[in-house]
C-alpha atoms as a PDB file:
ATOM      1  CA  UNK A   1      28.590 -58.043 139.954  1.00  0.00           C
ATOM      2  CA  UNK A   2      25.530 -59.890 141.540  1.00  0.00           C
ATOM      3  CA  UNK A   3      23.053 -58.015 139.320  1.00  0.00           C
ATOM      4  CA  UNK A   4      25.466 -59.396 136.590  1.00  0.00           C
ATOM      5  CA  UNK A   5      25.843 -62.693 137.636  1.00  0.00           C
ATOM      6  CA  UNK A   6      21.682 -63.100 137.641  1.00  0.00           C
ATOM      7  CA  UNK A   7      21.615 -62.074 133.970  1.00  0.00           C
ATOM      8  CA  UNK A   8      21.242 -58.015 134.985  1.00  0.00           C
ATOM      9  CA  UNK A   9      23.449 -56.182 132.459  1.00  0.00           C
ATOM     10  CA  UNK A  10      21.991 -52.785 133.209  1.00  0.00           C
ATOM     11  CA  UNK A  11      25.095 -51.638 134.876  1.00  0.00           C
ATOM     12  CA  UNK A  12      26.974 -51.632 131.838  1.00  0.00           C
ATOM     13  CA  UNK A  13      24.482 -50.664 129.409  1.00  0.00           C
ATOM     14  CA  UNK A  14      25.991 -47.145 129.076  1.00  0.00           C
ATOM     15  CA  UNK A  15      29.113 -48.492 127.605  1.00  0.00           C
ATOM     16  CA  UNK A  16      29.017 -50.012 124.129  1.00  0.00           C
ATOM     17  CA  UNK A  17      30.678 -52.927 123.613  1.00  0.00           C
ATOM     18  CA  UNK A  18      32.480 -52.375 120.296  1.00  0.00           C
ATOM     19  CA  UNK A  19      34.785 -49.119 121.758  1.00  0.00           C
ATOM     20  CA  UNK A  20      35.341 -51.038 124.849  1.00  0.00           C
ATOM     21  CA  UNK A  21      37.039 -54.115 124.094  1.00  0.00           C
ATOM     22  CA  UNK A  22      38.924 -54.941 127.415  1.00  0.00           C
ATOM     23  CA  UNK A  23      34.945 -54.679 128.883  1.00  0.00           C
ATOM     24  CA  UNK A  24      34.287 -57.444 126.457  1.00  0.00           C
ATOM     25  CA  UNK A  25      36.857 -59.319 127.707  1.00  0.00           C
ATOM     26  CA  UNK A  26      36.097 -59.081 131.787  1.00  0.00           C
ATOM     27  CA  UNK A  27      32.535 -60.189 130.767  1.00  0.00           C
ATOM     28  CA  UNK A  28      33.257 -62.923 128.820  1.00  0.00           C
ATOM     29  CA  UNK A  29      36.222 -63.682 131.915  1.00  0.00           C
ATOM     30  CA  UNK A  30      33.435 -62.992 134.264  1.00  0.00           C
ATOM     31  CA  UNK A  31      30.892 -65.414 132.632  1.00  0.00           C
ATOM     32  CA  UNK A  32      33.594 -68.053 131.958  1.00  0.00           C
ATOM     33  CA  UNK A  33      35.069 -68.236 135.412  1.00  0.00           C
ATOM     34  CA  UNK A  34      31.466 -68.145 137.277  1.00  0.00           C
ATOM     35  CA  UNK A  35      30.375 -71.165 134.708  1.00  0.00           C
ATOM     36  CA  UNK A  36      34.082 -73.097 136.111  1.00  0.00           C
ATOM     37  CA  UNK A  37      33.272 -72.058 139.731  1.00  0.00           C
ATOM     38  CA  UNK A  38      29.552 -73.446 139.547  1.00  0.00           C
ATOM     39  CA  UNK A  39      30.433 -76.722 137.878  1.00  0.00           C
ATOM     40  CA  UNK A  40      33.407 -77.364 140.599  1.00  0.00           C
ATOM     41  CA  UNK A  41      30.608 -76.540 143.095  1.00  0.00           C
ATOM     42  CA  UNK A  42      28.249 -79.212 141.968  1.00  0.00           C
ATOM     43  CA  UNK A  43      30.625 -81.485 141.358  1.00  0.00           C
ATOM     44  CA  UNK A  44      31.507 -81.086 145.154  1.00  0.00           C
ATOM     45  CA  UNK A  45      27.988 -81.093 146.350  1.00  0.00           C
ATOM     46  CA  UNK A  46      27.461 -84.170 144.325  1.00  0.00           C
ATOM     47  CA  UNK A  47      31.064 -85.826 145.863  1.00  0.00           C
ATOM     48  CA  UNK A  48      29.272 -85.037 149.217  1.00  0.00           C
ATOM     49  CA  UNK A  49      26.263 -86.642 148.207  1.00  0.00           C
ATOM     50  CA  UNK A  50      27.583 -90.189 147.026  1.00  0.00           C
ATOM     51  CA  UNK A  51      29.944 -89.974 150.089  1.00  0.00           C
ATOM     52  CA  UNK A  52      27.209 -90.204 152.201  1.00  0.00           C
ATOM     53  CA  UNK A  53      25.436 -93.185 150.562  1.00  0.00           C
ATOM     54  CA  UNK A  54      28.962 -94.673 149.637  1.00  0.00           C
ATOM     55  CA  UNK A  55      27.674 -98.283 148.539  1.00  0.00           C
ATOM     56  CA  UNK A  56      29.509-100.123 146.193  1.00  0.00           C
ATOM     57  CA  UNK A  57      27.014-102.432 145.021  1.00  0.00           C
ATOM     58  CA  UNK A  58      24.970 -99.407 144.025  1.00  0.00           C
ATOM     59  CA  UNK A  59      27.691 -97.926 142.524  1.00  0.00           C
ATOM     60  CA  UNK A  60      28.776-100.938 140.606  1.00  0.00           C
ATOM     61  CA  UNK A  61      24.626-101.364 139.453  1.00  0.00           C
ATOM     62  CA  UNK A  62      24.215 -98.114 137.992  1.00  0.00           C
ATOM     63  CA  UNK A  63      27.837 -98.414 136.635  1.00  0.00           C
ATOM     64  CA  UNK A  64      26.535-101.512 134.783  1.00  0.00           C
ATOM     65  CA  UNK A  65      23.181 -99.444 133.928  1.00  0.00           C
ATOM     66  CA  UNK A  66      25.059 -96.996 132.311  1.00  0.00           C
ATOM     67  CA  UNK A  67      27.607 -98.883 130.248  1.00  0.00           C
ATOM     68  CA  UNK A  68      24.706-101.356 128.936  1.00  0.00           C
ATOM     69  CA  UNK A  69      22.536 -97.979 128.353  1.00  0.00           C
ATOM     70  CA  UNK A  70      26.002 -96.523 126.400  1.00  0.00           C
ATOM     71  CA  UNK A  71      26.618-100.330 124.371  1.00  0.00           C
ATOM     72  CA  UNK A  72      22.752-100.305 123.766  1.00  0.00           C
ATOM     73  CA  UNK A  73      22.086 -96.671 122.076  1.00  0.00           C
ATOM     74  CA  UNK A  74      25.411 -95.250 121.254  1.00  0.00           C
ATOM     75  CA  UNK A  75      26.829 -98.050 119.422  1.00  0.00           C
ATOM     76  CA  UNK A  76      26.475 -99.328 115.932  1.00  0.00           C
ATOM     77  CA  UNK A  77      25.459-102.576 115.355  1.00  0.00           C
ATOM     78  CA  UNK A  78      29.120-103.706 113.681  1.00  0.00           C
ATOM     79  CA  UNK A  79      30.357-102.245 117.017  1.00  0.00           C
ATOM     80  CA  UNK A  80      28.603-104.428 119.524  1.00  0.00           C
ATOM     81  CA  UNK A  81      29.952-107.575 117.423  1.00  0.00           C
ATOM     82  CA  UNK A  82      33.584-106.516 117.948  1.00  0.00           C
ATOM     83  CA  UNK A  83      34.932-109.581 120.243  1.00  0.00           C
ATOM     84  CA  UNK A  84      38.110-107.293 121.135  1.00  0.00           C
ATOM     85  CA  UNK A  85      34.961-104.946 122.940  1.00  0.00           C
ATOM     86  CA  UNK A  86      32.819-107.193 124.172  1.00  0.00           C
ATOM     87  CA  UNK A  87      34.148-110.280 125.202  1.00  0.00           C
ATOM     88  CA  UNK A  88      32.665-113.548 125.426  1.00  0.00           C
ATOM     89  CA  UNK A  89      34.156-114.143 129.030  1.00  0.00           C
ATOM     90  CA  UNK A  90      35.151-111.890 131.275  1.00  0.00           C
ATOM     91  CA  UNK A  91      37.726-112.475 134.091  1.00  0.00           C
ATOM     92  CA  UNK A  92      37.267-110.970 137.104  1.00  0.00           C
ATOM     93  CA  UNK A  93      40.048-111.220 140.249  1.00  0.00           C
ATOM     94  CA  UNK A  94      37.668-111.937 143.621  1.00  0.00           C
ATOM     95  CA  UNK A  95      39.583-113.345 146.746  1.00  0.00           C
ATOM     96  CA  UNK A  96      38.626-116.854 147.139  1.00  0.00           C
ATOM     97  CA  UNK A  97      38.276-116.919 151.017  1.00  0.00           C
ATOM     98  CA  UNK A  98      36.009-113.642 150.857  1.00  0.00           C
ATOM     99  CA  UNK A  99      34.111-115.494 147.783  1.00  0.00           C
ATOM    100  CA  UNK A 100      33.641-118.592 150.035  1.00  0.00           C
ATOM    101  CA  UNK A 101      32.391-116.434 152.909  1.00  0.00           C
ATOM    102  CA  UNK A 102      29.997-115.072 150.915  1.00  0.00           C
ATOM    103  CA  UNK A 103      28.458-118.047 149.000  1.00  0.00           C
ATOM    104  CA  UNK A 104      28.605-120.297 152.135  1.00  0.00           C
ATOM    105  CA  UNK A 105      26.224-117.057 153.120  1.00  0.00           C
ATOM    106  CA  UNK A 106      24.229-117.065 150.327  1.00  0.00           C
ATOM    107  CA  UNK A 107      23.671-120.800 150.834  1.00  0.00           C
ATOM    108  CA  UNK A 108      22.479-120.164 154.070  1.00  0.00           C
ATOM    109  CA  UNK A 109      19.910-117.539 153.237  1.00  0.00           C
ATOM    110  CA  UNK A 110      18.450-119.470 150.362  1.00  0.00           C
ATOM    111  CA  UNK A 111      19.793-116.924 147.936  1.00  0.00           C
ATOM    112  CA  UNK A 112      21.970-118.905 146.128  1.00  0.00           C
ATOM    113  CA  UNK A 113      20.073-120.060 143.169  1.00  0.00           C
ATOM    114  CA  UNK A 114      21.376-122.874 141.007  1.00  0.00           C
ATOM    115  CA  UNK A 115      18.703-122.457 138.477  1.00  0.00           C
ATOM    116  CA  UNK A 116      20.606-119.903 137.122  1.00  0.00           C
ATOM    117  CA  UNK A 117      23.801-120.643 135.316  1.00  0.00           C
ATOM    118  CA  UNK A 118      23.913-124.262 136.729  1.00  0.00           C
ATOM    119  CA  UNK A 119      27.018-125.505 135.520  1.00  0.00           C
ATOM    120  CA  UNK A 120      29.420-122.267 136.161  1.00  0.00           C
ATOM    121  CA  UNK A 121      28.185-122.452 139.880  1.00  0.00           C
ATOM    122  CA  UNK A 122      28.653-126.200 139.869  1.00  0.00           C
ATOM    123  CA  UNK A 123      32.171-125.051 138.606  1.00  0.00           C
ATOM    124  CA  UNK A 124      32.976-122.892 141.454  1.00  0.00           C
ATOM    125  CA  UNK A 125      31.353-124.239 144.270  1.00  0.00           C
ATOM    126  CA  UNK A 126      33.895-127.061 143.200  1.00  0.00           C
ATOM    127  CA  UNK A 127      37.152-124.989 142.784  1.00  0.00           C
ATOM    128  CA  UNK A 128      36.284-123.486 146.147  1.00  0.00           C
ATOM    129  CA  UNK A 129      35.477-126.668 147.864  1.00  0.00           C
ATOM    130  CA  UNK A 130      32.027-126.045 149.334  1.00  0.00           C
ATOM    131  CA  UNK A 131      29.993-128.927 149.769  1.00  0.00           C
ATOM    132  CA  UNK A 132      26.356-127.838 148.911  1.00  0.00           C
ATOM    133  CA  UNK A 133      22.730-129.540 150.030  1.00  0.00           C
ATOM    134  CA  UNK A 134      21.183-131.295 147.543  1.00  0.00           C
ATOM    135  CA  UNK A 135      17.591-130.044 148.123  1.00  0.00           C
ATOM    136  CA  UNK A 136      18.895-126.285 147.305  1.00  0.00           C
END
């Protein structure tokens, strides 16, 4: 069966194929069931893989990559306009003492850029009550 499985079919040359159906049948049972076995294989081997760099924000990047790379090239142009598809807001549930945390942190790093959508940060910094330094 290892001769077989690396594309060897010598071992079965001497029968044909047309009086032995139920051979027919193993090999194509055979091929079938090795092509299931490798895929689950990868896919484990690749479940290992992102397990051990588990990071969300990477995972949520490439995530975006990949949708924007799927609205970009596999989309028709009457598609992309649908506003049931692709809305012109999108809400987005975040836990307002972990979003403070984090933009209080931001502030203090000098990563928290107001140039950038000015007044929708205005906006929040307001609804979460964080008083912010005028010279950032």
């Amino acid at each position: 069966m290892y001769l077989f499985l690396t594309g060897d079919s010598r071992a079965l040359s001497n029968w044909s194929y047309i009086d032995n159906p139920s051979l027919v049948i193993l090999i194509f049972l055979f091929s079938l069931l090795i092509v299931v076995y490798l895929m689950n294989l990868f896919i484990g081997l690749l479940n290992n893989a992102i397990e051990k760099d588990n990071n969300r924000v990477s995972y949520l990047i490439q995530k975006a990559e990949i949708l924007a790379e799927i609205e970009l090239f596999y989309l028709l142009p009457h598609q992309r306009r649908w506003n049931t598809w692709f809305p012109e807001v999108i809400y987005y549930y975040a836990n307002a003492d972990k979003t403070r945390k984090k933009i209080k942190e931001m502030i203090d790093k000098n990563e928290w850029y107001t140039n950038d959508f000015p007044e929708l940060k205005q906006e929040l910094l307001n609804k979460l009550n964080i008083q912010q330094k005028s010279n950032s």
